[in-house]
N, C-alpha and C. Protein backbone atom coordinates (compact mmCIF):
# COMPACT_ATOMS: atom_id res chain seq x y z
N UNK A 1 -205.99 -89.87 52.19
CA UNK A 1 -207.12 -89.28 52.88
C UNK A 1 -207.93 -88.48 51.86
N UNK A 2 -209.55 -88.72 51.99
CA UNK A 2 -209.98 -88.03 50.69
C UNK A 2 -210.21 -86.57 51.18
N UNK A 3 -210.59 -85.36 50.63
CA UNK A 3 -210.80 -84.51 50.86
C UNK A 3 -212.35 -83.99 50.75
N UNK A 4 -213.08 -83.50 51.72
CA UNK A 4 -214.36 -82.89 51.55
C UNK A 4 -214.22 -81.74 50.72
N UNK A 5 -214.71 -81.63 49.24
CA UNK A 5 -214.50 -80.14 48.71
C UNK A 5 -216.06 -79.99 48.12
N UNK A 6 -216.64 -79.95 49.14
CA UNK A 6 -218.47 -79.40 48.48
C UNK A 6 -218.28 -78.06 47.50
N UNK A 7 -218.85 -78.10 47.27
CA UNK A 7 -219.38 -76.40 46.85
C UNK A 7 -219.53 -75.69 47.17
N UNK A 8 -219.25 -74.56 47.05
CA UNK A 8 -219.67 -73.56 47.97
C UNK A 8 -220.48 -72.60 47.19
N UNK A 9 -221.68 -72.14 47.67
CA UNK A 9 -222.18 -71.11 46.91
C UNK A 9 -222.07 -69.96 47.55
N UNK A 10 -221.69 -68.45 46.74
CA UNK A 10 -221.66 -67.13 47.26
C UNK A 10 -222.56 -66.61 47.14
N UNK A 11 -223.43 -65.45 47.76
CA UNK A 11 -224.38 -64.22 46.98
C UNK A 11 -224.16 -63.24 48.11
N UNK A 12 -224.72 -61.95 47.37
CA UNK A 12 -225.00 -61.12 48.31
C UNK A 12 -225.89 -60.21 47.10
N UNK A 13 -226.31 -59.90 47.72
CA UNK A 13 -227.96 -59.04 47.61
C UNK A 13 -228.43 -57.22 48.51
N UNK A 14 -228.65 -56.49 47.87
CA UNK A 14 -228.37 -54.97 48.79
C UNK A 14 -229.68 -54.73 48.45
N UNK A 15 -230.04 -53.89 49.01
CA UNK A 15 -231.54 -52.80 48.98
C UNK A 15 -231.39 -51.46 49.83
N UNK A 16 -231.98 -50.12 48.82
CA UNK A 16 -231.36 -48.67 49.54
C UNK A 16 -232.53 -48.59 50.04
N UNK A 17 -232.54 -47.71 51.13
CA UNK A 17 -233.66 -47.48 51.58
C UNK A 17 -233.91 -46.12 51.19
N UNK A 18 -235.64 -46.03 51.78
CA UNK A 18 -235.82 -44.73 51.65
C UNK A 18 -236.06 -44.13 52.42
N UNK A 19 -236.13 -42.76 53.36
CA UNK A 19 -236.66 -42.65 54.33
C UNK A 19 -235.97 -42.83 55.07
N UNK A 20 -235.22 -43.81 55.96
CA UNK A 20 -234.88 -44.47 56.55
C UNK A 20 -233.12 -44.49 57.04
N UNK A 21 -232.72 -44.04 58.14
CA UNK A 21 -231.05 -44.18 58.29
C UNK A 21 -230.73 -45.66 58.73
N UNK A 22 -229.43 -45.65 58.11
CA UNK A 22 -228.46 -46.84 58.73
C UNK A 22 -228.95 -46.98 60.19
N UNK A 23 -228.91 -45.96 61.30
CA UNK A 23 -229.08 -46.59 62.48
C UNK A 23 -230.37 -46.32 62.86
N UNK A 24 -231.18 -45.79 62.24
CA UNK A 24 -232.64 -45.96 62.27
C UNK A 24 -233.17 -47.58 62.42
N UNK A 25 -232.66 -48.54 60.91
CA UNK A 25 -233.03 -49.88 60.87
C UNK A 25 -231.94 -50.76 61.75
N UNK A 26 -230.74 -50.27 62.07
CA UNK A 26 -229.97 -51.00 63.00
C UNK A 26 -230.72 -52.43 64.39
N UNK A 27 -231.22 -51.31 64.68
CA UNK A 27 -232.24 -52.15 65.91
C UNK A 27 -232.88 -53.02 65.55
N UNK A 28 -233.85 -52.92 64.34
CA UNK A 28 -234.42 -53.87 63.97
C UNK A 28 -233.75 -54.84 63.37
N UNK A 29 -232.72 -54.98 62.95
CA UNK A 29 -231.75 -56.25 62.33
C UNK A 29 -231.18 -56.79 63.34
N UNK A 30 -231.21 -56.12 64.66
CA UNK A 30 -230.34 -56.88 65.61
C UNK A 30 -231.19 -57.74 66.48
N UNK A 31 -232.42 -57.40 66.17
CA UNK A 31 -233.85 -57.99 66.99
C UNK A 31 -233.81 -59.60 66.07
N UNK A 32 -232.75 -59.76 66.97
CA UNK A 32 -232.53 -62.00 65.69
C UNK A 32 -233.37 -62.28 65.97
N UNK A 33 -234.26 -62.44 67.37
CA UNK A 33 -235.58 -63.36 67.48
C UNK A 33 -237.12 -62.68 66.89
N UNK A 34 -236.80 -61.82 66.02
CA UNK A 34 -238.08 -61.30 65.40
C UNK A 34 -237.83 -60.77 63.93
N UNK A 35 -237.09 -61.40 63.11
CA UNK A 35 -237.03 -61.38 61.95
C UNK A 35 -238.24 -61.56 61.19
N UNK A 36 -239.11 -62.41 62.14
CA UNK A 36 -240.43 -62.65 61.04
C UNK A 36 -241.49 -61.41 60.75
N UNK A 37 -241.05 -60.02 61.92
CA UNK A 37 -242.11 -59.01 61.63
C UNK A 37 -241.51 -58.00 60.33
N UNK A 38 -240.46 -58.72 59.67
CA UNK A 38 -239.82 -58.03 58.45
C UNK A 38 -240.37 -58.62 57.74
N UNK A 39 -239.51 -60.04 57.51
CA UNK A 39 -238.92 -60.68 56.69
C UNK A 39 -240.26 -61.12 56.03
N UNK A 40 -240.97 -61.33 54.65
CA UNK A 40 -242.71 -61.67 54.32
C UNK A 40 -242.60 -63.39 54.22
N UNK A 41 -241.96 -64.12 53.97
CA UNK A 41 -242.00 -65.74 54.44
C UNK A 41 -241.51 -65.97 55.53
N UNK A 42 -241.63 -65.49 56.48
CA UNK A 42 -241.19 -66.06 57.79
C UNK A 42 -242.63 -66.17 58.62
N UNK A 43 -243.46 -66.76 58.93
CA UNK A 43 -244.13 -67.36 59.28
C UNK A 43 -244.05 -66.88 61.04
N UNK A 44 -242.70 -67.87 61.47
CA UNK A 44 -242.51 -67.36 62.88
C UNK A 44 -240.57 -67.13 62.59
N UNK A 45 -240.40 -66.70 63.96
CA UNK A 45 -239.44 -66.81 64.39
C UNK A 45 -239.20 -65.96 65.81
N UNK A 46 -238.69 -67.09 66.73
CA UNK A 46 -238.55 -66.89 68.35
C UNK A 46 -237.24 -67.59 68.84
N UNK A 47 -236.88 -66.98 69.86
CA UNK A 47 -235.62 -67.29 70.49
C UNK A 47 -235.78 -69.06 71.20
N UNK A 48 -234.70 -69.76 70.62
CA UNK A 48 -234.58 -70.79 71.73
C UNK A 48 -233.82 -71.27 72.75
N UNK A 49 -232.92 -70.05 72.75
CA UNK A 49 -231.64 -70.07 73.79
C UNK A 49 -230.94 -68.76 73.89
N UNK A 50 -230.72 -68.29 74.49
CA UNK A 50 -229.29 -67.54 75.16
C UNK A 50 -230.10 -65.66 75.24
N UNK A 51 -230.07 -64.82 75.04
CA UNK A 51 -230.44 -63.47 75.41
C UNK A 51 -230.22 -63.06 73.54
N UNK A 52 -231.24 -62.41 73.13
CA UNK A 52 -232.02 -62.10 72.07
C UNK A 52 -230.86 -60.83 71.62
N UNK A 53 -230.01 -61.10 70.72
CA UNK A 53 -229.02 -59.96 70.29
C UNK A 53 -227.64 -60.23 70.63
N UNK A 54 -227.40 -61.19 71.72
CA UNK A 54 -226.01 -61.68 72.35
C UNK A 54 -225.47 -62.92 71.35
N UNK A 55 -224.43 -62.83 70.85
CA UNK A 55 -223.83 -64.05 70.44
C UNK A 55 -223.59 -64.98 70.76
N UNK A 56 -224.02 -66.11 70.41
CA UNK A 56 -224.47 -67.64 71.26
C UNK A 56 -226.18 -67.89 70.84
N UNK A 57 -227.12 -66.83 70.80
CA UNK A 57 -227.92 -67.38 70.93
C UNK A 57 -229.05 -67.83 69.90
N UNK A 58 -229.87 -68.76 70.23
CA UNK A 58 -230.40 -69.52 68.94
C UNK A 58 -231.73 -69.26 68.72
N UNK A 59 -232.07 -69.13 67.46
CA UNK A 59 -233.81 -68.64 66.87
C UNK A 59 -234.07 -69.64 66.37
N UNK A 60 -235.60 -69.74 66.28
CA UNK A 60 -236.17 -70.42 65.17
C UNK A 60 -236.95 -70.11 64.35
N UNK A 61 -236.93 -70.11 62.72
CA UNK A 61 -237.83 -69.91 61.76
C UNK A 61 -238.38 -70.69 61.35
N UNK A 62 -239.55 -70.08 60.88
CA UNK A 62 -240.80 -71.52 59.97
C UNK A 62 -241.15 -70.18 58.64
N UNK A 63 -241.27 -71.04 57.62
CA UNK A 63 -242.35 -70.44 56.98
C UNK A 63 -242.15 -71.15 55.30
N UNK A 64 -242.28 -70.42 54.41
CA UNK A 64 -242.45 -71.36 53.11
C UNK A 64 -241.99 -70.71 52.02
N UNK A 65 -240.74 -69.75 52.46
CA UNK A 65 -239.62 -69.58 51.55
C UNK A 65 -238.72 -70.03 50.62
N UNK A 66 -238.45 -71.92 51.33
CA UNK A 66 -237.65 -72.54 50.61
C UNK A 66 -238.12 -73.67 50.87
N UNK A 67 -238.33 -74.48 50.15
CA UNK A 67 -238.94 -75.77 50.38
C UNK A 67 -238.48 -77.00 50.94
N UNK A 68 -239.07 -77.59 51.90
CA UNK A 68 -238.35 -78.48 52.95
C UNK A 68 -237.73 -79.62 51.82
N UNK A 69 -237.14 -80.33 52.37
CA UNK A 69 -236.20 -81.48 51.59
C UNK A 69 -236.99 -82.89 51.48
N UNK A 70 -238.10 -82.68 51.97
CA UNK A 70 -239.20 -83.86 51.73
C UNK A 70 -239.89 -83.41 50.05
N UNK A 71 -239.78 -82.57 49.83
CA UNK A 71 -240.37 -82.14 48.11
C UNK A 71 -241.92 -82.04 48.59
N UNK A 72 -242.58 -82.12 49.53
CA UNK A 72 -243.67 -81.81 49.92
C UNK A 72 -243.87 -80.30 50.32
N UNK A 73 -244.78 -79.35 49.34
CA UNK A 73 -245.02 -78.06 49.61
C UNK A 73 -246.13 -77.60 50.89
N UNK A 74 -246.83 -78.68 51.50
CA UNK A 74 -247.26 -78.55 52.64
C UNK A 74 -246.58 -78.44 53.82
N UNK A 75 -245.08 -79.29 53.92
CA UNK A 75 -244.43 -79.28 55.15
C UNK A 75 -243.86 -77.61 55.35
N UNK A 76 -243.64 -77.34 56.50
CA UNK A 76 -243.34 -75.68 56.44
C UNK A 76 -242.01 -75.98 56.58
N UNK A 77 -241.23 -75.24 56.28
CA UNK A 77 -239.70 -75.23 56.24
C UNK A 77 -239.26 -74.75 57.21
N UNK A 78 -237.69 -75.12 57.87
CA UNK A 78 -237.39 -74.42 59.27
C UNK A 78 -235.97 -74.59 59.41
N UNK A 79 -235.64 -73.46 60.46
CA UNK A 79 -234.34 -73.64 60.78
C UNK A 79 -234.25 -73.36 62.35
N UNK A 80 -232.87 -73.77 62.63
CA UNK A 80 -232.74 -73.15 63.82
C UNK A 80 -231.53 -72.84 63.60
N UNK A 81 -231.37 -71.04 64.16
CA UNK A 81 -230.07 -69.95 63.49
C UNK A 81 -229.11 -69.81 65.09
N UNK A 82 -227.91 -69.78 64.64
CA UNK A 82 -227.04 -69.11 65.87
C UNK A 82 -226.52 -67.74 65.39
N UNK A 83 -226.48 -66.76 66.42
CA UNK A 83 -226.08 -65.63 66.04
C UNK A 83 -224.62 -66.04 66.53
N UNK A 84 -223.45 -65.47 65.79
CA UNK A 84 -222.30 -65.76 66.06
C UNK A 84 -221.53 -64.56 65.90
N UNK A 85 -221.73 -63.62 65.41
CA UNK A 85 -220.79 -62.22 65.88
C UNK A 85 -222.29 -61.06 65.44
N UNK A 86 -221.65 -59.97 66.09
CA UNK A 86 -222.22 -58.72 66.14
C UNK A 86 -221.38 -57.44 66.26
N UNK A 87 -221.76 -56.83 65.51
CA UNK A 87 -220.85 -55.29 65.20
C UNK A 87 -221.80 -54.43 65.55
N UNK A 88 -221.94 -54.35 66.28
CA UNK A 88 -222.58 -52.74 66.36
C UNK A 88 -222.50 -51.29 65.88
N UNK A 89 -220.38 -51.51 65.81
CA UNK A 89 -219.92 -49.87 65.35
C UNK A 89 -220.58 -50.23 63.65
N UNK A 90 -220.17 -51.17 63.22
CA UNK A 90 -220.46 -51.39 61.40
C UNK A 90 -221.94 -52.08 61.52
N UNK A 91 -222.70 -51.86 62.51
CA UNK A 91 -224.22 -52.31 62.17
C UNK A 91 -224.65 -53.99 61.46
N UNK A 92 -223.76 -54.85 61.90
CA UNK A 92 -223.42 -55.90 61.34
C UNK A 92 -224.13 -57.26 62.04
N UNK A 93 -224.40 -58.28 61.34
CA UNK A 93 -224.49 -59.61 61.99
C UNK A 93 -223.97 -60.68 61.30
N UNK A 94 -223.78 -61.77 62.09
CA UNK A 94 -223.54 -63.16 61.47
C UNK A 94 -224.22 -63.93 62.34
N UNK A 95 -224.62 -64.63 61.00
CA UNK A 95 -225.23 -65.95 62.02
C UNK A 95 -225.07 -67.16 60.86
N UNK A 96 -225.42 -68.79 61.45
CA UNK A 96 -225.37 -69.65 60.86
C UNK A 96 -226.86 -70.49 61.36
N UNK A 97 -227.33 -71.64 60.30
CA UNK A 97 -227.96 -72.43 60.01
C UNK A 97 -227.30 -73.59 60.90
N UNK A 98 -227.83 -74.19 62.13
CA UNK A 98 -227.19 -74.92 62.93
C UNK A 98 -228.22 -76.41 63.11
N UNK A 99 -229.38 -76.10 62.15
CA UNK A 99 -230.46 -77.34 62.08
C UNK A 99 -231.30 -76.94 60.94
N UNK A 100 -231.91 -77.79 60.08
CA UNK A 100 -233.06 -77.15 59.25
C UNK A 100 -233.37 -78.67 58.31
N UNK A 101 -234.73 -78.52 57.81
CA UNK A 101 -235.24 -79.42 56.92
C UNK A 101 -235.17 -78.49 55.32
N UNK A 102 -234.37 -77.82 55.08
CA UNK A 102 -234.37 -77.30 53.82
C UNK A 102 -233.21 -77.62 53.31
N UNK A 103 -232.21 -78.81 53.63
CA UNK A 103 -230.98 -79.10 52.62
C UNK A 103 -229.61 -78.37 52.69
N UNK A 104 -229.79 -77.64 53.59
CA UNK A 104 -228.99 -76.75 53.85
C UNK A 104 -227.48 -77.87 54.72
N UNK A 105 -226.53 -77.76 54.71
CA UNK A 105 -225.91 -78.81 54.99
C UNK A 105 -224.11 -77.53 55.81
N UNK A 106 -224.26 -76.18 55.37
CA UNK A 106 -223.22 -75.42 55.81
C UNK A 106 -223.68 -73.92 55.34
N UNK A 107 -224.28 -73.11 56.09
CA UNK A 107 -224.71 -71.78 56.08
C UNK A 107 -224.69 -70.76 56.75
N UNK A 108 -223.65 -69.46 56.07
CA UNK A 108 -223.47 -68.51 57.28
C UNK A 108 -223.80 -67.25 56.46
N UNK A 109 -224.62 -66.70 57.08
CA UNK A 109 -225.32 -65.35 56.23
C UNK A 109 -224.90 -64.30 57.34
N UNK A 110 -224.39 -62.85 56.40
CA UNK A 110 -224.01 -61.95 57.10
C UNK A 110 -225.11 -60.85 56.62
N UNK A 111 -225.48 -59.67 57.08
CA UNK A 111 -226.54 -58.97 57.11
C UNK A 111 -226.19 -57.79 57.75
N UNK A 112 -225.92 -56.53 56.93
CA UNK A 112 -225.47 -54.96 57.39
C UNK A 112 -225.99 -54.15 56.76
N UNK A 113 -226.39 -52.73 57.43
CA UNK A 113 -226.73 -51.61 57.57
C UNK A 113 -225.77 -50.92 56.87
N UNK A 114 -225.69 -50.26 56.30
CA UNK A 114 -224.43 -48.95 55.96
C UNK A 114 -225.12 -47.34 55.23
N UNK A 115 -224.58 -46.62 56.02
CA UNK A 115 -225.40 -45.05 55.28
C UNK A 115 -224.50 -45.46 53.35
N UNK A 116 -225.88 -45.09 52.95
CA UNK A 116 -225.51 -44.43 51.44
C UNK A 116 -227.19 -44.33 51.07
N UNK A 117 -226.75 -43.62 49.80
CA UNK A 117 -228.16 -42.96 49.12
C UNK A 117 -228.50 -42.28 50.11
N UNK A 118 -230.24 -42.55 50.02
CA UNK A 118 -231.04 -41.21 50.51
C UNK A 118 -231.11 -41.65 52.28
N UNK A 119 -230.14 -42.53 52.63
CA UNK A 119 -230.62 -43.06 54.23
C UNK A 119 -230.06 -43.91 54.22
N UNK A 120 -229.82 -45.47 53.99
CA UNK A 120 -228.63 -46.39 54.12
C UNK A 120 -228.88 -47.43 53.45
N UNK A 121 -228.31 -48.69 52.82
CA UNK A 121 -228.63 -49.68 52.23
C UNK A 121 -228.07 -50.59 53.17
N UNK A 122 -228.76 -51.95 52.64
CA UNK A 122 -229.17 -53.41 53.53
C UNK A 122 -228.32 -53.87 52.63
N UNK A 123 -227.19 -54.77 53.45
CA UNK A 123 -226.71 -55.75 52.38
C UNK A 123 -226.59 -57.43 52.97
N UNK A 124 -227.23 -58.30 52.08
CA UNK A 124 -227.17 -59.49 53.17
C UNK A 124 -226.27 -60.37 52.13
N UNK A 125 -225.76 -61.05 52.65
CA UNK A 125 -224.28 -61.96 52.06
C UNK A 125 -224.70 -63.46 52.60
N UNK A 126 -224.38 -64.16 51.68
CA UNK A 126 -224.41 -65.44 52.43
C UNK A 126 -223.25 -66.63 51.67
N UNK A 127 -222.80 -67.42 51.99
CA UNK A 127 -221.92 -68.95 51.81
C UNK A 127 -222.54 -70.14 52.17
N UNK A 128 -223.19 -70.91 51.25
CA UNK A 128 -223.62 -71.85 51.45
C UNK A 128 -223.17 -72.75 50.89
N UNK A 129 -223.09 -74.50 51.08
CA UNK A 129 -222.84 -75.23 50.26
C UNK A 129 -224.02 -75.62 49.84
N UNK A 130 -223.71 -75.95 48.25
CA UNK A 130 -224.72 -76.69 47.04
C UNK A 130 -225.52 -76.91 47.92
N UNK A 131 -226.86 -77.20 46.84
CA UNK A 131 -227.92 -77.73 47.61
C UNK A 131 -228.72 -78.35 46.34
N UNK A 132 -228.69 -79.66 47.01
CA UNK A 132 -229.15 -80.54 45.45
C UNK A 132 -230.79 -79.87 45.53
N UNK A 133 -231.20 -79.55 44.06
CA UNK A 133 -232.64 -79.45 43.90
C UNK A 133 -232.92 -77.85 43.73
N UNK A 134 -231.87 -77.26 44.17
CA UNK A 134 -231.88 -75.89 44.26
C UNK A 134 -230.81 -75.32 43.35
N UNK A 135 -231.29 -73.83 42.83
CA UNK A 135 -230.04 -73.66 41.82
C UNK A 135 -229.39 -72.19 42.51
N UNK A 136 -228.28 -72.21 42.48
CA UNK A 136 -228.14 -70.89 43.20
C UNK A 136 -228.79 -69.41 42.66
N UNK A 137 -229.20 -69.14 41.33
CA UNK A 137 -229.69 -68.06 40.93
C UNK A 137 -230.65 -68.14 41.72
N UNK A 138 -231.87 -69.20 41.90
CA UNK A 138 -232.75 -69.10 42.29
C UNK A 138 -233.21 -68.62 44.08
N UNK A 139 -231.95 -68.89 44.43
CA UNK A 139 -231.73 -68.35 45.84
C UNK A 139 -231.65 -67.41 46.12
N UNK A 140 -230.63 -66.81 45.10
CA UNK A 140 -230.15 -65.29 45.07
C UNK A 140 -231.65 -64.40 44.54
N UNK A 141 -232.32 -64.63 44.06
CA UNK A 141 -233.79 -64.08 43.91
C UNK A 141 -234.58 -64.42 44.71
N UNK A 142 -234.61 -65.18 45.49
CA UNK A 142 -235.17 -65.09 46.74
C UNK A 142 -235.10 -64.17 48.16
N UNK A 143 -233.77 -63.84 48.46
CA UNK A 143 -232.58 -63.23 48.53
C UNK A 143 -233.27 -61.84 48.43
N UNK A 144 -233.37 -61.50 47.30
CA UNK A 144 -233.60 -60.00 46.65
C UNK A 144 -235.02 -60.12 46.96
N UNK A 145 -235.98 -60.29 46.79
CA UNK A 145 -237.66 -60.32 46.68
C UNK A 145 -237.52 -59.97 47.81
N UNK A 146 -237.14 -61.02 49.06
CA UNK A 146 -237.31 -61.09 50.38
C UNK A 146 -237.16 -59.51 50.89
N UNK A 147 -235.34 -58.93 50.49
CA UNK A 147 -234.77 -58.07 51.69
C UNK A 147 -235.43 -56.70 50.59
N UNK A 148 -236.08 -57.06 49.65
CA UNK A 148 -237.16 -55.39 49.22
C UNK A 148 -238.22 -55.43 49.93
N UNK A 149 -238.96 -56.92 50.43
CA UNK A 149 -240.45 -56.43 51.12
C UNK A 149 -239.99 -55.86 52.53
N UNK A 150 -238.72 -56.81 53.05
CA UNK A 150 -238.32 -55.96 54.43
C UNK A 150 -237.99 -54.67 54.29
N UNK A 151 -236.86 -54.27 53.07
CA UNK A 151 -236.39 -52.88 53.77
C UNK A 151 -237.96 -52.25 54.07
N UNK A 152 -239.17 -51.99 52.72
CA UNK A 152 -240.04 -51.48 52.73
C UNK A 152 -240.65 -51.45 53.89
N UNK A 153 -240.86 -52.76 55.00
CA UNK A 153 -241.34 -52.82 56.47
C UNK A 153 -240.91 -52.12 56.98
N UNK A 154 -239.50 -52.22 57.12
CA UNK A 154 -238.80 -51.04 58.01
C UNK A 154 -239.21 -49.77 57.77
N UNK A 155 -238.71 -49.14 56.76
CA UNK A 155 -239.21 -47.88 56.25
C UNK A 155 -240.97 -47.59 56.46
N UNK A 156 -241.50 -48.51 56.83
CA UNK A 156 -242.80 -48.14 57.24
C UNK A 156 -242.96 -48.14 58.70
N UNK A 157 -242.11 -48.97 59.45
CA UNK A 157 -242.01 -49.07 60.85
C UNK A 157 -241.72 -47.25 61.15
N UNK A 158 -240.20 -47.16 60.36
CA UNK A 158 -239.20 -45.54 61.04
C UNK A 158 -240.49 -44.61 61.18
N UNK A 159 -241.26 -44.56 59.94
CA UNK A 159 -241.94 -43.54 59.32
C UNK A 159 -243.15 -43.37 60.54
N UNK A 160 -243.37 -44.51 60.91
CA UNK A 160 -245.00 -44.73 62.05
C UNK A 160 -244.32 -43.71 63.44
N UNK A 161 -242.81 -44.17 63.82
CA UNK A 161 -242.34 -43.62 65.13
C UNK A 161 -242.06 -42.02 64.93
């Protein structure tokens, strides 16, 4: 019997905030069907099943973060995410990649809150397998670009309330 042994790629990626507490941005990380009013390539993202924060239920993103698997930079890229656990006491999520045109073939990204520094840092983790065309550094800097323009959203959100 042969064995499936893909690749697996690791990262994780942090950003401190400023301004800003661990359970200050809590809410907003748990808001799965509105990642796109953070996140700066997310285009959209809306619920397509189950109650918005409950485990089970499914989002969808578009936007032009990672490039669809057609090699065409016009097509918008997309997924559709399941949230699959939630921590509330540790400010935590998981979710997985359960459809997408970006190559993605096994993806579960975790994403937490924790007090340190001047208010709390963001840490998002993810396990993916390989992805032909893509190099993992290049992810992992994607990764980082991304969760600095968000924390900065947030920290502009806390600051407005």
């Amino acid at each position: 019997m042969a064995e499936n042994s893909a690749a697996k790629w690791e990262g994780r990626v942090s950003e401190a905030l400023q301004g800003a507490t661990a359970d200050q941005i809590w809410p907003m990380l748990k808001d799965f069907f509105n990642l796109h009013k953070w996140f700066p390539t997310l285009a959209n993202c809306y619920g397509l099943s189950g109650t918005n924060g409950e485990v089970g239920c499914v989002r969808f993103c578009s936007g032009f973060s990672i490039p669809s698997t057609d090699g065409s930079d016009s097509v918008v890229s997309w997924s559709k995410e399941r949230l699959v656990a939630v921590d509330d006491e540790r400010r935590r999520i998981r979710y997985e990649i359960v459809d997408s045109n970006i190559g993605f073939k096994s993806y579960v990204s975790t994403i937490e809150v924790v007090e340190g520094g001047d208010g709390g840092v963001i840490e998002w983790s993810f396990v993916v397998e390989a992805v032909e065309g893509l190099k993992l550094e290049d992810l992992v800097k994607k990764f980082e670009t991304g969760l600095k323009s968000m924390a900065r959203r947030m920290e502009v959100a806390v600051q407005k309330n």
